[in-house]
N, C-alpha and C. Protein backbone atom coordinates (compact mmCIF):
# COMPACT_ATOMS: atom_id res chain seq x y z
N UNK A 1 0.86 -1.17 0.00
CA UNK A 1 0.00 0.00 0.00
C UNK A 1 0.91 1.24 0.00
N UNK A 2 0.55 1.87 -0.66
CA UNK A 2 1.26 3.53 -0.84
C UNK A 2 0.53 4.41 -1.83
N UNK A 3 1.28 5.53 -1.65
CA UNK A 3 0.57 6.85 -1.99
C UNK A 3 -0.40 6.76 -2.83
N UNK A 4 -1.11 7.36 -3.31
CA UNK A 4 -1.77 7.35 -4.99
C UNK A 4 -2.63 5.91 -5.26
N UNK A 5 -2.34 4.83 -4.37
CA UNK A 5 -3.49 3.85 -4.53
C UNK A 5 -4.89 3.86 -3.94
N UNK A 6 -5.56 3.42 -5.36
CA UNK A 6 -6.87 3.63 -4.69
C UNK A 6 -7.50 2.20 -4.21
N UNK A 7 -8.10 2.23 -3.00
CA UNK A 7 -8.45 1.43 -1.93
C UNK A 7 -9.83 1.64 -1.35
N UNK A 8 -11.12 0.30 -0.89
CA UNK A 8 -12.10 0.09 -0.83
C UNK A 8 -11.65 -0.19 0.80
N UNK A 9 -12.69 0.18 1.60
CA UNK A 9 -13.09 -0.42 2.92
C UNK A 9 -13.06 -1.87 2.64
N UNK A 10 -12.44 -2.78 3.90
CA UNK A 10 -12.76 -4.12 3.90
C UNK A 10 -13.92 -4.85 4.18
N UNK A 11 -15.09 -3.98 5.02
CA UNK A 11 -15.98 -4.34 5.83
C UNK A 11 -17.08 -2.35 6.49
N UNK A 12 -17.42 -2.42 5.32
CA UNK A 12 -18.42 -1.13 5.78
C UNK A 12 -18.61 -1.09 7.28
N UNK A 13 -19.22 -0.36 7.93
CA UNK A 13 -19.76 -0.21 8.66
C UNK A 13 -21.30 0.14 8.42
N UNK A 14 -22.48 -0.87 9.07
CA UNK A 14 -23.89 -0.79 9.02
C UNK A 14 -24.33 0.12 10.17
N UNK A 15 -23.37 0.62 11.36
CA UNK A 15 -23.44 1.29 12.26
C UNK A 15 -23.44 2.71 11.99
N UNK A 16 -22.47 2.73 11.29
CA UNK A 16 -21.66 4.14 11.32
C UNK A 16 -21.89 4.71 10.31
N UNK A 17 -21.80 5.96 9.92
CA UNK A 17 -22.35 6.73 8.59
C UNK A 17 -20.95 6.97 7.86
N UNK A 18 -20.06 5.61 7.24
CA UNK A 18 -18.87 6.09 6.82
C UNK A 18 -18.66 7.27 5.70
N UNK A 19 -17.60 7.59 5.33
CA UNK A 19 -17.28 9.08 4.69
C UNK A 19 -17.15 8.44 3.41
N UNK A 20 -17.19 7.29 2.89
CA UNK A 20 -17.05 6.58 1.68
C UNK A 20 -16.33 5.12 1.64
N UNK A 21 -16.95 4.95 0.30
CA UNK A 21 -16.13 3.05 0.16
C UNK A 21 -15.02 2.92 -0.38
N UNK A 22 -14.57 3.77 -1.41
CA UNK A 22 -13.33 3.94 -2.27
C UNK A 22 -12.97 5.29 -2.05
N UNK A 23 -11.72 5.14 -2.50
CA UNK A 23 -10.61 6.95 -1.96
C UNK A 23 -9.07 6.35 -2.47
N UNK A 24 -8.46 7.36 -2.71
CA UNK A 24 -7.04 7.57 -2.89
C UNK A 24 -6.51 7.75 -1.63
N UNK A 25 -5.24 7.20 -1.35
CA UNK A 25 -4.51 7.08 -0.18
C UNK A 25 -3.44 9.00 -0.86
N UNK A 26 -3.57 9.17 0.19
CA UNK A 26 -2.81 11.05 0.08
C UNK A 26 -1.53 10.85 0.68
N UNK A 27 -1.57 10.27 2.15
CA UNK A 27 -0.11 10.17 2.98
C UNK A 27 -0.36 9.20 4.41
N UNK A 28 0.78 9.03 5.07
CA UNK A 28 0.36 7.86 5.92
C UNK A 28 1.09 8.38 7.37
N UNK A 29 0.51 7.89 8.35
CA UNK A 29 1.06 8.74 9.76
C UNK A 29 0.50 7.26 10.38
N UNK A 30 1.27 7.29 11.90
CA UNK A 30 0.74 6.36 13.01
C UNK A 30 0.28 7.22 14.11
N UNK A 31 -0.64 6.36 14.89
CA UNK A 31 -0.95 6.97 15.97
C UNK A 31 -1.02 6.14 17.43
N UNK A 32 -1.51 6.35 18.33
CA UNK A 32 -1.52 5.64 19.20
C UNK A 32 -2.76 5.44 20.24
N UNK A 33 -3.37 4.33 20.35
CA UNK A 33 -4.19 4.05 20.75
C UNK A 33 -4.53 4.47 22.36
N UNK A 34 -5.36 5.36 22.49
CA UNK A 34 -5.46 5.96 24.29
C UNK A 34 -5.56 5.21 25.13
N UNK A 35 -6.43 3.52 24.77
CA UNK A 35 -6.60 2.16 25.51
C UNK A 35 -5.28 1.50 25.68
N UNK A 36 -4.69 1.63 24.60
CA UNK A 36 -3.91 0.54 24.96
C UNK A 36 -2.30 0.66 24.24
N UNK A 37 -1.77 2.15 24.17
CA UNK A 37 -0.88 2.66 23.70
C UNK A 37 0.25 2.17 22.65
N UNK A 38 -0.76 1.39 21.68
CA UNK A 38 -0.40 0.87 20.93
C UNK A 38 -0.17 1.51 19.72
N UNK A 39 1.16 1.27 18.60
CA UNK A 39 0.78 2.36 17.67
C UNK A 39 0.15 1.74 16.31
N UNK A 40 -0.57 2.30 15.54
CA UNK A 40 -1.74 2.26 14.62
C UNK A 40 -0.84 2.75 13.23
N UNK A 41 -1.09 2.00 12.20
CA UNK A 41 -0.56 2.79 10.81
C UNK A 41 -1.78 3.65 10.60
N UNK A 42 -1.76 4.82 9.99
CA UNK A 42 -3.21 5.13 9.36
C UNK A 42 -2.83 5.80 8.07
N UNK A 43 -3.80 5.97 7.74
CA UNK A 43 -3.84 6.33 6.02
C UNK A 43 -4.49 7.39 5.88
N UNK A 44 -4.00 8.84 5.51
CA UNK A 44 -5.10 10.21 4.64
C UNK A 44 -5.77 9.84 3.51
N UNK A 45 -7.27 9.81 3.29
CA UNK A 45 -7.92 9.83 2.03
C UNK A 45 -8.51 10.38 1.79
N UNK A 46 -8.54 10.76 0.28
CA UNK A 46 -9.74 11.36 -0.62
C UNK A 46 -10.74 10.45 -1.03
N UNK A 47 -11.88 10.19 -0.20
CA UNK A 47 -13.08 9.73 -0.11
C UNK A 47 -13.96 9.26 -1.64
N UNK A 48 -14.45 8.39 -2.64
CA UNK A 48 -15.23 9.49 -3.16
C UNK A 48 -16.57 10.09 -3.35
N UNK A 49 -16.49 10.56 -2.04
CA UNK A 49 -17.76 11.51 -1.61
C UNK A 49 -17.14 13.12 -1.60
N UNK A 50 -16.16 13.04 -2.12
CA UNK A 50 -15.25 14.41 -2.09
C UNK A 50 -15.06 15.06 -0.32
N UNK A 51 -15.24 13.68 0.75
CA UNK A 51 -14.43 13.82 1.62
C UNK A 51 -13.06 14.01 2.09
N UNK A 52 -12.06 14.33 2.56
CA UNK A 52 -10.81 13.92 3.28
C UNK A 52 -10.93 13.17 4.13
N UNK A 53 -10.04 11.97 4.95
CA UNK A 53 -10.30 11.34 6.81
C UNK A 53 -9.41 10.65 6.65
N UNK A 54 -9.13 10.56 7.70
CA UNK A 54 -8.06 9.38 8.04
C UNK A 54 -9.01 8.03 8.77
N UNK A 55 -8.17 7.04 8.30
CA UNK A 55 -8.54 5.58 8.86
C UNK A 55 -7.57 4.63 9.14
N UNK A 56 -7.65 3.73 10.10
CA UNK A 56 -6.54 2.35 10.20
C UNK A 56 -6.33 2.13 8.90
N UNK A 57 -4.84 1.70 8.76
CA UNK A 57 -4.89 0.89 7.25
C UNK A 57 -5.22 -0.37 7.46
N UNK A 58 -5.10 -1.43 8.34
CA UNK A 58 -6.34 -2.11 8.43
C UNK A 58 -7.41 -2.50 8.16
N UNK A 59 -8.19 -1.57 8.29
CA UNK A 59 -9.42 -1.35 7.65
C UNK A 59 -9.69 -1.08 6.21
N UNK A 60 -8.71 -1.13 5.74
CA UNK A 60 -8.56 -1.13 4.10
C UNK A 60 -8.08 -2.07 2.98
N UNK A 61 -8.39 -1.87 2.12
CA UNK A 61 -7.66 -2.75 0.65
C UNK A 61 -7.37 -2.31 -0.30
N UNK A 62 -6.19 -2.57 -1.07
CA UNK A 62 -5.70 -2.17 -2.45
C UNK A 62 -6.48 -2.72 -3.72
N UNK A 63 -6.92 -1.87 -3.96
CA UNK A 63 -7.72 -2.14 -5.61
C UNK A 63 -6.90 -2.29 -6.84
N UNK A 64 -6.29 -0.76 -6.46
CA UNK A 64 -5.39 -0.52 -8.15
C UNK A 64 -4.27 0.21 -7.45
N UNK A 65 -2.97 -0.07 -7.42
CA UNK A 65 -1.89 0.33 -7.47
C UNK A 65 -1.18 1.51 -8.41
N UNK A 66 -0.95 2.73 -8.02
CA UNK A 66 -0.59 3.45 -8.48
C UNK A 66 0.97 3.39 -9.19
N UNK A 67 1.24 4.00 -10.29
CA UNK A 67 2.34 3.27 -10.49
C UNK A 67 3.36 4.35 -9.99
């Protein structure tokens, strides 16, 4: 996974009102979990709902590889 690939959620959420299913990955940062101070990869995306957000990369999949 890296920059410029575009990537689908693995598993929607039926709960949650997500920001979109597919998006371009922009840039990547970690963070750390307040429970359990663990650190997290996450991923910046362009939604396409013409959102921005960050998410676990985890929670994601590679569709099409940017070259």
């Amino acid at each position: 996974m890296k920059v410029g690939d575009l990537i689908k959620l693995k598993l929607p959420s039926k709960q949650r009102n997500e920001d979109g299913i597919h998006g371009y990955i922009l840039k990547f940062d970690n963070c750390k979990s307040l429970e359990t101070n663990i650190p997290t990869e996450i991923a910046h995306v362009y939604w396409d709902t013409g959102n921005i957000g960050w998410i676990a990369t985890s929670r994601v999949e590679v569709i099409s590889e940017s070259r």
